[in-house]
N, C-alpha and C. Protein backbone atom coordinates (compact mmCIF):
# COMPACT_ATOMS: atom_id res chain seq x y z
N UNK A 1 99.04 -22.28 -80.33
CA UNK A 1 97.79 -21.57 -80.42
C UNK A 1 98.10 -20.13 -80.74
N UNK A 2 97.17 -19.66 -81.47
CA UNK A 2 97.80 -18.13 -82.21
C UNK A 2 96.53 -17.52 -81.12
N UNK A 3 97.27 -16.29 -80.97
CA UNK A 3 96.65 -15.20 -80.15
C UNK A 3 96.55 -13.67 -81.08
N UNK A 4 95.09 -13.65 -81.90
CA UNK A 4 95.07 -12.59 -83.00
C UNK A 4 95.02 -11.30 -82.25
N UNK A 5 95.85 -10.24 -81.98
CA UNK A 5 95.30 -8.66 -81.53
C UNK A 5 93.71 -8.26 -82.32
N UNK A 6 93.05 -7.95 -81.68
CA UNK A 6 91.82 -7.29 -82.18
C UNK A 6 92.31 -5.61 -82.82
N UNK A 7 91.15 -5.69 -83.71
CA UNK A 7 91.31 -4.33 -84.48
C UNK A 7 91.40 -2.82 -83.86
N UNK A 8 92.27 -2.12 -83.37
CA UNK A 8 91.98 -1.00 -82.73
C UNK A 8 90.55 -0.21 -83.16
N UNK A 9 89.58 0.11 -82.36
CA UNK A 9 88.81 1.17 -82.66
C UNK A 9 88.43 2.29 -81.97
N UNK A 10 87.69 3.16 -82.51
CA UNK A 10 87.65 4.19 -82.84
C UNK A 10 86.77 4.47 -80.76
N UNK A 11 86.98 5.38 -80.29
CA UNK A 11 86.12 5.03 -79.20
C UNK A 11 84.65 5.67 -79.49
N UNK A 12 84.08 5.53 -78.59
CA UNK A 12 82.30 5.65 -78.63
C UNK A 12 82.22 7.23 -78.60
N UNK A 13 82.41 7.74 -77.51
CA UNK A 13 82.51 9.05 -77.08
C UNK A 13 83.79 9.96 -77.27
N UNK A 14 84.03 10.63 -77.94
CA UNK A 14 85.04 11.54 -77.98
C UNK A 14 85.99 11.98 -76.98
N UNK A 15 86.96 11.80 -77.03
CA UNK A 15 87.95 12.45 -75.62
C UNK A 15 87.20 13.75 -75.02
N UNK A 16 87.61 14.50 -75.48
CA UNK A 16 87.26 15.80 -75.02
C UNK A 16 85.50 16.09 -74.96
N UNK A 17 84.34 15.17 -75.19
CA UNK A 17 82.95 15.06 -74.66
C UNK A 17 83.26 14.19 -73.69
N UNK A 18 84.22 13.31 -73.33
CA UNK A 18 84.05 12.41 -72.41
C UNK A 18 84.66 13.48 -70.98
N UNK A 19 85.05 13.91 -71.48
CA UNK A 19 86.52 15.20 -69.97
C UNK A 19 85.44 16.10 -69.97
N UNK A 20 84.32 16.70 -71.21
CA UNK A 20 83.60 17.40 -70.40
C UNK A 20 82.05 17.10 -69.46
N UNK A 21 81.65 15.74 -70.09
CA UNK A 21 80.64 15.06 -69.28
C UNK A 21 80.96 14.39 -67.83
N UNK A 22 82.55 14.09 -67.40
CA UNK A 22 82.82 13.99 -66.36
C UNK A 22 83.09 15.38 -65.33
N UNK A 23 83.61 16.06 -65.98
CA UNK A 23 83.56 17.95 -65.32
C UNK A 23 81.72 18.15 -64.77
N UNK A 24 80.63 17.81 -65.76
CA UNK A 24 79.63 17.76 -65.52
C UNK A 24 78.95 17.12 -64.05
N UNK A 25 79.03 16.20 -64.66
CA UNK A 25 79.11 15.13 -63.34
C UNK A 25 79.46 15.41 -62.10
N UNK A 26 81.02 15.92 -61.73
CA UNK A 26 81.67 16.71 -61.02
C UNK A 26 80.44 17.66 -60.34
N UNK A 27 80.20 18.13 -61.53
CA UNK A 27 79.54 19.76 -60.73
C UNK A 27 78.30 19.53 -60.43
N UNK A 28 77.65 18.26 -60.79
CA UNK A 28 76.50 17.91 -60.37
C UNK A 28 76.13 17.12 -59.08
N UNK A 29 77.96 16.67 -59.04
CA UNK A 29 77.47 15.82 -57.62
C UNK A 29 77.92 16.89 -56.47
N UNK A 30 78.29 17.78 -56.85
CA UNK A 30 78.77 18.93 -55.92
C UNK A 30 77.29 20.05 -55.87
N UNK A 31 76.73 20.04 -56.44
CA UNK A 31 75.40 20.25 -56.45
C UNK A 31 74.67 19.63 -55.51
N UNK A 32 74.61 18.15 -55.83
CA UNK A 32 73.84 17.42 -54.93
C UNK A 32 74.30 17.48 -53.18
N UNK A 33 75.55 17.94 -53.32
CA UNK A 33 75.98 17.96 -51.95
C UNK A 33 75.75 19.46 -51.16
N UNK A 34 76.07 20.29 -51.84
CA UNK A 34 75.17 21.59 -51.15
C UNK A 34 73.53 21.29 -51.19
N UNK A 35 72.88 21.38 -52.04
CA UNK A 35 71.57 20.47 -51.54
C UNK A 35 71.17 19.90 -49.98
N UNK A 36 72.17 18.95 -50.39
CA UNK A 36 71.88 17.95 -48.72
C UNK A 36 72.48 18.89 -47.44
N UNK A 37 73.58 19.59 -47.94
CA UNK A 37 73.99 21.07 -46.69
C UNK A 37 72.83 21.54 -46.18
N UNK A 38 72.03 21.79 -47.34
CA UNK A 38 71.13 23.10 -47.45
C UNK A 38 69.74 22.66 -46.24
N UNK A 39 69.75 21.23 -46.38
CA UNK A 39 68.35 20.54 -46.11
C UNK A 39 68.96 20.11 -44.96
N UNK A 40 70.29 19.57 -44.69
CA UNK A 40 70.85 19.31 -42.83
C UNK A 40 70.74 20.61 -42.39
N UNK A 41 71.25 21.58 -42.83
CA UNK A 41 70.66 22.95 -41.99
C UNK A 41 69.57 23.31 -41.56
N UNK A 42 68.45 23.20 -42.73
CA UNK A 42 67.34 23.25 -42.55
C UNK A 42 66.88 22.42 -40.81
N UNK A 43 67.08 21.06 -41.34
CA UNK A 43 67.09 20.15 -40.04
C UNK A 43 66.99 20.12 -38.86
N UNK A 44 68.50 20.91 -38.91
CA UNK A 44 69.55 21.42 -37.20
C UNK A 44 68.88 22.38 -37.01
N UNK A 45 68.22 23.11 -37.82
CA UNK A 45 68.06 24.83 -37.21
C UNK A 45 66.44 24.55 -36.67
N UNK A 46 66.26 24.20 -37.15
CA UNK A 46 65.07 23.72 -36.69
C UNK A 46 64.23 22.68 -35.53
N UNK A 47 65.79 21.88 -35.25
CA UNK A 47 65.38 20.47 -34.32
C UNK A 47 64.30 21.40 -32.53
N UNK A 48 63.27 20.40 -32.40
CA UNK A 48 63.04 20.87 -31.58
C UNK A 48 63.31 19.70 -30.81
N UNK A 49 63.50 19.40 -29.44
CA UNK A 49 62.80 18.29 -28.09
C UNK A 49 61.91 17.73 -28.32
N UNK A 50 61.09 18.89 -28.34
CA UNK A 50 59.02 18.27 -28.44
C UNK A 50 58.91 17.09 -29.65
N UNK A 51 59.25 17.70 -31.14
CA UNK A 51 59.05 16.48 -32.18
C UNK A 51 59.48 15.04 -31.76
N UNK A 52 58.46 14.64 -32.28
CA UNK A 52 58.62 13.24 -32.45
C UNK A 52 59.62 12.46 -33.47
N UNK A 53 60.16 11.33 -32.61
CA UNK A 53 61.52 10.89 -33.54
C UNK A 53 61.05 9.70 -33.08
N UNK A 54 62.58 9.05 -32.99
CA UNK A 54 63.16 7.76 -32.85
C UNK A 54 63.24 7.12 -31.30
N UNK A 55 63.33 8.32 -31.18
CA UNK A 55 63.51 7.89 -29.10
C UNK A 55 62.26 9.15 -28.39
N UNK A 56 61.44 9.51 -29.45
CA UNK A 56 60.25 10.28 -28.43
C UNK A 56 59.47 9.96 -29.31
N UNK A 57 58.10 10.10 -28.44
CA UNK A 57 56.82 10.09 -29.28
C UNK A 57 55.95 10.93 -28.55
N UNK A 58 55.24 11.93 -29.60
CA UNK A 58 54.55 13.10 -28.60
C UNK A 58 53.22 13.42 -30.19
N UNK A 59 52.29 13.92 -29.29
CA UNK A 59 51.17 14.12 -30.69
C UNK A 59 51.13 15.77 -30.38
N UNK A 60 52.08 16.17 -30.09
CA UNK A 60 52.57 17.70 -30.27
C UNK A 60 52.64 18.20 -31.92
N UNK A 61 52.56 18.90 -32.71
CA UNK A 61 52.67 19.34 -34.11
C UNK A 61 54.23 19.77 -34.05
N UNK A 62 54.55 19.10 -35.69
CA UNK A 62 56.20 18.84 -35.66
C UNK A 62 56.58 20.13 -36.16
N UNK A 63 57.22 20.50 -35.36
CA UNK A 63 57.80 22.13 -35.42
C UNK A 63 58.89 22.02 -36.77
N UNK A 64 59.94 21.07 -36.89
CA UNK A 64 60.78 21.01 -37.98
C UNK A 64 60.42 21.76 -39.29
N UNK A 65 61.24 21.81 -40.07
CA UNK A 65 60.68 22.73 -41.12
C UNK A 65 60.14 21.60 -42.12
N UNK A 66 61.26 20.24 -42.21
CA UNK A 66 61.00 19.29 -43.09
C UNK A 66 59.80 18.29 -42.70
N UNK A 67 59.38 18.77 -41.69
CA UNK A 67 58.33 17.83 -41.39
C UNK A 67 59.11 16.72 -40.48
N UNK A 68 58.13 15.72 -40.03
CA UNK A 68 58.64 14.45 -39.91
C UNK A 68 59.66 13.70 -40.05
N UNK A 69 59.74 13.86 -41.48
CA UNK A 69 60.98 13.29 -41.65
C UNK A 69 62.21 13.92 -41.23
N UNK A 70 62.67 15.43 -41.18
CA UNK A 70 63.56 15.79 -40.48
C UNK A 70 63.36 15.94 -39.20
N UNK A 71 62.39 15.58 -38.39
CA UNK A 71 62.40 15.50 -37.01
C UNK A 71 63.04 14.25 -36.53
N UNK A 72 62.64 13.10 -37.78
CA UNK A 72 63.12 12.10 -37.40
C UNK A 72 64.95 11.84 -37.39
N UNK A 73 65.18 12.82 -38.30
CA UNK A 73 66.50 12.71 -38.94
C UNK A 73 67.29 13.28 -37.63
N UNK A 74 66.74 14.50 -37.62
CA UNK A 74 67.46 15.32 -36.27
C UNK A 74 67.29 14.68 -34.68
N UNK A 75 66.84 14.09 -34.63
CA UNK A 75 67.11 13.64 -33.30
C UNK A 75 67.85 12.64 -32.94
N UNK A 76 68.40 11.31 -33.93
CA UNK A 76 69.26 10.72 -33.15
C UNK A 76 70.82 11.78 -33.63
N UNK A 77 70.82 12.40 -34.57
CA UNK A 77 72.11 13.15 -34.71
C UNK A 77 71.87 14.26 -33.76
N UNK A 78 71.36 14.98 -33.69
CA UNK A 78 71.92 15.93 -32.46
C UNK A 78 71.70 15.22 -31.01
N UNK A 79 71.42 13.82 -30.87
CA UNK A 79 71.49 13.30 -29.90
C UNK A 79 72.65 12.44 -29.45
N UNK A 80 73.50 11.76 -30.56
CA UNK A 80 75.14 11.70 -30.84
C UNK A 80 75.82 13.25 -30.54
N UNK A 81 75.58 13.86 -31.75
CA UNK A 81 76.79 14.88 -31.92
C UNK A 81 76.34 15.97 -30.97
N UNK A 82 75.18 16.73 -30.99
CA UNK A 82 74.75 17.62 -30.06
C UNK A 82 75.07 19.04 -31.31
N UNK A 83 75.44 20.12 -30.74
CA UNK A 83 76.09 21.38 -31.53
C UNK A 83 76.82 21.03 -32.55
N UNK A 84 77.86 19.95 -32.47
CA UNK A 84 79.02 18.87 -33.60
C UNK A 84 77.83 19.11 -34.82
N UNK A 85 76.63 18.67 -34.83
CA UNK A 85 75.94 18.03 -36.09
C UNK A 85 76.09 19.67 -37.29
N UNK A 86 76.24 20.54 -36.66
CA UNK A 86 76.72 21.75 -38.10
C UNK A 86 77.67 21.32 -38.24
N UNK A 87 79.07 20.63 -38.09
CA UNK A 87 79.88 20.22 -38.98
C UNK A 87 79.39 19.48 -39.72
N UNK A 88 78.06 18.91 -40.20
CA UNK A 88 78.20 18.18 -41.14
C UNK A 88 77.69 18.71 -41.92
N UNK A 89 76.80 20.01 -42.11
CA UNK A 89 76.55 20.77 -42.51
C UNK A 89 77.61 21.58 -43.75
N UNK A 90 78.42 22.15 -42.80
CA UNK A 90 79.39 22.53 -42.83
C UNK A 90 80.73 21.49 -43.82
N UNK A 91 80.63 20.43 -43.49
CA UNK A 91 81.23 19.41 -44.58
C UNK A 91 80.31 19.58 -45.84
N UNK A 92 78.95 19.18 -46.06
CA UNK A 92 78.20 18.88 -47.06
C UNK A 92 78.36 20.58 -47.90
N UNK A 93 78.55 21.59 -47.30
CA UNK A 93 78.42 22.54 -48.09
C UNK A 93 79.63 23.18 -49.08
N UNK A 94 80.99 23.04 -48.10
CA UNK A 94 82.14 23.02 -48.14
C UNK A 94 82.67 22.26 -49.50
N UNK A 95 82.74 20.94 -49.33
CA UNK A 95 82.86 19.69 -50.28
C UNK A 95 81.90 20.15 -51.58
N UNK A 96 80.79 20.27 -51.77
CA UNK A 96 79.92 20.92 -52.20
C UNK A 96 80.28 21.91 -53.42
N UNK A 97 80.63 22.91 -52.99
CA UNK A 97 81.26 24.18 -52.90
C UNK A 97 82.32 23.31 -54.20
N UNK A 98 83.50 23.27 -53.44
CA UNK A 98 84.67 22.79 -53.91
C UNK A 98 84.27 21.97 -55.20
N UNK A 99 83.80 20.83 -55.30
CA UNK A 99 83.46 19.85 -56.34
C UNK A 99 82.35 20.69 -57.48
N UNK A 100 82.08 21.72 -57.16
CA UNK A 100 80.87 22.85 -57.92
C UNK A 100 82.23 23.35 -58.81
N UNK A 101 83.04 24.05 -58.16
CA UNK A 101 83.92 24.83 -58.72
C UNK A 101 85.42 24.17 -59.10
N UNK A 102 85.27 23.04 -59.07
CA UNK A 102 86.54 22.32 -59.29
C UNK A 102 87.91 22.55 -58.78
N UNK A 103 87.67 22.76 -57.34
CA UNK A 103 88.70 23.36 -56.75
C UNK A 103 89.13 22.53 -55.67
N UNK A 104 90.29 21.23 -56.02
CA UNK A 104 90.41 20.04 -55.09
C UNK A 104 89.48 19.01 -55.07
N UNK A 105 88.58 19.25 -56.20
CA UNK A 105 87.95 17.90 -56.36
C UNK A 105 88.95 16.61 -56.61
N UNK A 106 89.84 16.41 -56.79
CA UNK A 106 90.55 15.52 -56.91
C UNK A 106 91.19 14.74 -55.85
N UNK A 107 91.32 15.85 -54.74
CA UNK A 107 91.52 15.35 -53.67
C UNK A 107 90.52 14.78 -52.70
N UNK A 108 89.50 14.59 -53.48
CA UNK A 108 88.18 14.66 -51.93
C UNK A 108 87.81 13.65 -51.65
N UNK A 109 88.26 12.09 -52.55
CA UNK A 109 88.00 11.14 -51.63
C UNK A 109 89.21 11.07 -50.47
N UNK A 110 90.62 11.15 -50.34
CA UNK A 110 91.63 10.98 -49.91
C UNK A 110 91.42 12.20 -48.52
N UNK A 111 90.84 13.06 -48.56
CA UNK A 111 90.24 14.03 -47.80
C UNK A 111 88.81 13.70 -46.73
N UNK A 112 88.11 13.63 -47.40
CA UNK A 112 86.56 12.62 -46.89
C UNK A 112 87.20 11.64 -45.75
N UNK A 113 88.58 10.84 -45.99
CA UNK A 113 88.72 10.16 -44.49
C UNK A 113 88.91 10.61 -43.52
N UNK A 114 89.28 11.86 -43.51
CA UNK A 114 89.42 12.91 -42.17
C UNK A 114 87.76 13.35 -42.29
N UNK A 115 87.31 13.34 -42.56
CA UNK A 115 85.91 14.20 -42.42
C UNK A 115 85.48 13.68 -41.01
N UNK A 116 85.32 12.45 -40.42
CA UNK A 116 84.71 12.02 -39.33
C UNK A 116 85.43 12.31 -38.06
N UNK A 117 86.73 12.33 -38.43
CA UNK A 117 87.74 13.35 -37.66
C UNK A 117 87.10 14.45 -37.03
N UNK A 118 87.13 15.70 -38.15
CA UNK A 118 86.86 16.61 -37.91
C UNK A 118 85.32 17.08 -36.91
N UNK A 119 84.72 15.76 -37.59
CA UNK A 119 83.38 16.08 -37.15
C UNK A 119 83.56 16.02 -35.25
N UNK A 120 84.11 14.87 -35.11
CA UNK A 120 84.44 14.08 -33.68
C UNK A 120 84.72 15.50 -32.61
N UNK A 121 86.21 16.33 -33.76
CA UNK A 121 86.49 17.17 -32.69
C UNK A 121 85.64 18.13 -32.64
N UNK A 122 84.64 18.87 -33.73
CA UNK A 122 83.72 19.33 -33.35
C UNK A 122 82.89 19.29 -32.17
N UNK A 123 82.27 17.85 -31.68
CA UNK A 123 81.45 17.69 -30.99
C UNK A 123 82.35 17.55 -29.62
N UNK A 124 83.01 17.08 -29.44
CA UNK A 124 84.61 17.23 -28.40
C UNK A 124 84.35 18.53 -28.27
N UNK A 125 85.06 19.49 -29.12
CA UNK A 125 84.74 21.17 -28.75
C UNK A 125 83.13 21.33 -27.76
N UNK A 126 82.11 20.52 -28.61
CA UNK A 126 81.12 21.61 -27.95
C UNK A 126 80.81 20.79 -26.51
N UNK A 127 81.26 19.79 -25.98
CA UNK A 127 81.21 19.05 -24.97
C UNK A 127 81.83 20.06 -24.14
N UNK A 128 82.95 21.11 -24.19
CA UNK A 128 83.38 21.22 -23.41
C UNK A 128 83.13 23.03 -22.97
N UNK A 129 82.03 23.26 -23.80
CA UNK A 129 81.43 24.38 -23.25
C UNK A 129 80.59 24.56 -22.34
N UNK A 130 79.91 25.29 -21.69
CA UNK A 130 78.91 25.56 -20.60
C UNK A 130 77.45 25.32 -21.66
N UNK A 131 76.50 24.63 -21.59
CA UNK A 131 75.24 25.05 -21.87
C UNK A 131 74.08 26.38 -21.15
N UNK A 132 74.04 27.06 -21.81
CA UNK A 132 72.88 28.21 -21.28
C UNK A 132 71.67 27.66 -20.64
N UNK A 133 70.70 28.35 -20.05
CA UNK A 133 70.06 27.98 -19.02
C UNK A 133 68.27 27.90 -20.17
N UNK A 134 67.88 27.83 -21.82
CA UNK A 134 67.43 27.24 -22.39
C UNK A 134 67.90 25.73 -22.78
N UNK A 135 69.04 25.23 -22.64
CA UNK A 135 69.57 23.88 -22.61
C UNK A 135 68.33 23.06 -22.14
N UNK A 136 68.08 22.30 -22.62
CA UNK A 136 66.83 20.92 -21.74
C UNK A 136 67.32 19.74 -22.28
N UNK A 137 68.29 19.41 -22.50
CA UNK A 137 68.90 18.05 -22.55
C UNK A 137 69.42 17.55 -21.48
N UNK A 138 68.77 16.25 -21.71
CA UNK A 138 70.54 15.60 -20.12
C UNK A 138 71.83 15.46 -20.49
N UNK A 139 72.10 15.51 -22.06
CA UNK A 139 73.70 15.67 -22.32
C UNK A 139 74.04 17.15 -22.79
N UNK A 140 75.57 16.94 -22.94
CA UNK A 140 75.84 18.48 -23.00
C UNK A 140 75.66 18.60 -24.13
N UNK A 141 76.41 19.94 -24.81
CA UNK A 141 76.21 20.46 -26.34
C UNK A 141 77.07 19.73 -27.10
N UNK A 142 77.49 18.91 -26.66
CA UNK A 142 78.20 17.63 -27.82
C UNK A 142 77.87 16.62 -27.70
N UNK A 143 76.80 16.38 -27.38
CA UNK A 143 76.04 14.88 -27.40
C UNK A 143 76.63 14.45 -26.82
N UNK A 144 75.86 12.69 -26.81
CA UNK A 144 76.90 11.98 -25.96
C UNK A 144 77.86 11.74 -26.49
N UNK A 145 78.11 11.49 -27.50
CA UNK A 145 79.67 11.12 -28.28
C UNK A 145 80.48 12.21 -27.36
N UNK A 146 80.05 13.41 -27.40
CA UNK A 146 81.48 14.52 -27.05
C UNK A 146 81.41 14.39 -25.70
N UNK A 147 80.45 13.89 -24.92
CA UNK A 147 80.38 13.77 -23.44
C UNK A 147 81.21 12.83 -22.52
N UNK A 148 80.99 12.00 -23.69
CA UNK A 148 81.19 10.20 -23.39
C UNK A 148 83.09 10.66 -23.70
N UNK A 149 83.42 11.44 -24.61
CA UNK A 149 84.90 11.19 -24.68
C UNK A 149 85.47 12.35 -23.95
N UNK A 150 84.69 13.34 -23.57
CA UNK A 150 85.43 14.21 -22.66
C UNK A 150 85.21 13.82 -21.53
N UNK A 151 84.40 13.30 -20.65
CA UNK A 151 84.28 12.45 -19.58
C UNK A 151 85.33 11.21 -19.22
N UNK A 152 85.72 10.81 -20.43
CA UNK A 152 87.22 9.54 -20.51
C UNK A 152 88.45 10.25 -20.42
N UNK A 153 88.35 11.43 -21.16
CA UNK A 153 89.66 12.24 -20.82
C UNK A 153 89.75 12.52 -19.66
N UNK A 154 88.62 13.54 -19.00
CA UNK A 154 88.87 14.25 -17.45
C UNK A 154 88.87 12.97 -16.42
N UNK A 155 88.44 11.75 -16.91
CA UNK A 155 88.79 10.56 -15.92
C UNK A 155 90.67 10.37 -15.92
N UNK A 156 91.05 10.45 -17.39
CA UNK A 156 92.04 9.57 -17.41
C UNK A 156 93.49 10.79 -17.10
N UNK A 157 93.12 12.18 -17.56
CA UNK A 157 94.14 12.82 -17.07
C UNK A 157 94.22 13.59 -15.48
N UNK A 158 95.38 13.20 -15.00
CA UNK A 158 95.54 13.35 -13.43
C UNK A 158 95.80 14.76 -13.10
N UNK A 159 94.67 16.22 -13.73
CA UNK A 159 94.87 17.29 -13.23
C UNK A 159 93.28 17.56 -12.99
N UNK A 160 93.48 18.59 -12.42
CA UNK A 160 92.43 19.42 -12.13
C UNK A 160 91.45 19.26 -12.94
N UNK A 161 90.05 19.33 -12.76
CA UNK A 161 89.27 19.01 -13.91
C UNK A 161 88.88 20.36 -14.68
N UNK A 162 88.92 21.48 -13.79
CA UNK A 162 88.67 22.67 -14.43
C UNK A 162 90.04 23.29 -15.51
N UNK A 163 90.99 22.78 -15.31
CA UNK A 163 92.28 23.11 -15.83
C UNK A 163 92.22 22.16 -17.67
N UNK A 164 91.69 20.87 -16.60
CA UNK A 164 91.38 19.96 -17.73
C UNK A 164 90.75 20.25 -18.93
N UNK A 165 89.64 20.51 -18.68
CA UNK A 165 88.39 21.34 -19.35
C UNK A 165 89.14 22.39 -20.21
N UNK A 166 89.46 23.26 -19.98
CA UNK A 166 90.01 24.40 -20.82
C UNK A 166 91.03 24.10 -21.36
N UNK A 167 91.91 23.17 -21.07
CA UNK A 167 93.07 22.56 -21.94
C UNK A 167 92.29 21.85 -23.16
N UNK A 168 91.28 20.84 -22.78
CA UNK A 168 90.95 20.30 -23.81
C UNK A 168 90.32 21.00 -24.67
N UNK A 169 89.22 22.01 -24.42
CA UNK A 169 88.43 22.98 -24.99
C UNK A 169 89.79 23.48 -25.99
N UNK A 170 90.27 24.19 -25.23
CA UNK A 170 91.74 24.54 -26.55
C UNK A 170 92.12 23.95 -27.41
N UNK A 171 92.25 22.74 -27.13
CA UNK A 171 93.41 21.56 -27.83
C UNK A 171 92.42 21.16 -28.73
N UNK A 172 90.86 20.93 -28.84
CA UNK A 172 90.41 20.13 -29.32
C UNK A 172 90.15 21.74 -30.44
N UNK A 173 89.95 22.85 -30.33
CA UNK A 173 89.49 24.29 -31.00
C UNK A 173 91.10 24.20 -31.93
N UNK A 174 92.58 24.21 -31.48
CA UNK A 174 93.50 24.02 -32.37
C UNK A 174 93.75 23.15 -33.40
N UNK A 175 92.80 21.95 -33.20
CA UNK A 175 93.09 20.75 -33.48
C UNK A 175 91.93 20.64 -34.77
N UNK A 176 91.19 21.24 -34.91
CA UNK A 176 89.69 21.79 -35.89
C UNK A 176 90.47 22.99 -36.73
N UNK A 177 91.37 23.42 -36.37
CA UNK A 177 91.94 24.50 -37.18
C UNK A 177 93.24 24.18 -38.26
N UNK A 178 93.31 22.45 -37.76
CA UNK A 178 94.90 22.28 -38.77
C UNK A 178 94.19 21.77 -39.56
């Protein structure tokens, strides 16, 4: 059986329109990601108690800026992460940023797997601060995620819990910085 090579051709799109419609692309999805920064900020800065979400219902007027829908958005995340939820902010703008200006876009899926990392020790960090006396949550400033795992630590390590606390507060603030 003969096996004919097909005719080489010519491609559709030009090399160099194709390298610059993907650069495009690039800067558009880095666009889209400051965007979504812009509108989780909006969100966080805004979350009140009173709005109505997912786990409250109140015929109070929704203070959020986005309406509804970010009341809805913001409450089970700052009810996980607590203070943590500006890292994602903080990711979306960052990443954003970078993929805008082509600076390590190449690296950012291989990067993006630490992102949930980072976020974790975020909310770890804010677990292990004092809340001020406007606080009206029953968890601390790292949600329960940061509550729930600093509560497993100060169970599982055999010192002092106040010693504990500020070790981890440290460790988890060094550990956001590598």
């Amino acid at each position: 059986m003969a096996y004919h090579q097909a005719r080489g051709r010519d491609p559709l799109i030009d090399s160099s329109v194709q390298e610059t419609l993907e650069r495009r692309g690039v800067e558009l999805l880095g666009i889209a990601m400051m965007i979504i920064g812009v509108l989780a900020a909006l969100i966080i800065y805004s979350y009140s108690p009173a709005d109505p979400g997912l786990f409250s219902a109140s015929d109070a007027p929704v203070q959020n800026l986005l309406g509804i829908t970010g009341a809805t958005i913001a409450s089970p995340v700052f009810l996980i992460l607590g203070w943590g939820s500006w890292s994602l902010v903080a990711l979306f703008l960052v990443w954003g940023g970078r993929l805008t200006l082509h600076k390590g876009s190449e690296r950012a899926t291989s990067r993006a797997i630490f992102a949930p990392v980072g976020v974790a020790l975020v909310a770890i960090y804010a677990a292990t601060l004092v809340p001020d006396a406007t606080w009206t949550h029953s968890f601390g400033l790292g949600g329960l995620f940061g509550d729930t795992v600093v509560g497993f630590l100060l169970t599982a390590v055999p010192i002092n819990a106040k010693i504990a606390i500020v070790l981890l507060s440290v460790l988890s603030a060094i550990l956001m910085m590598i």
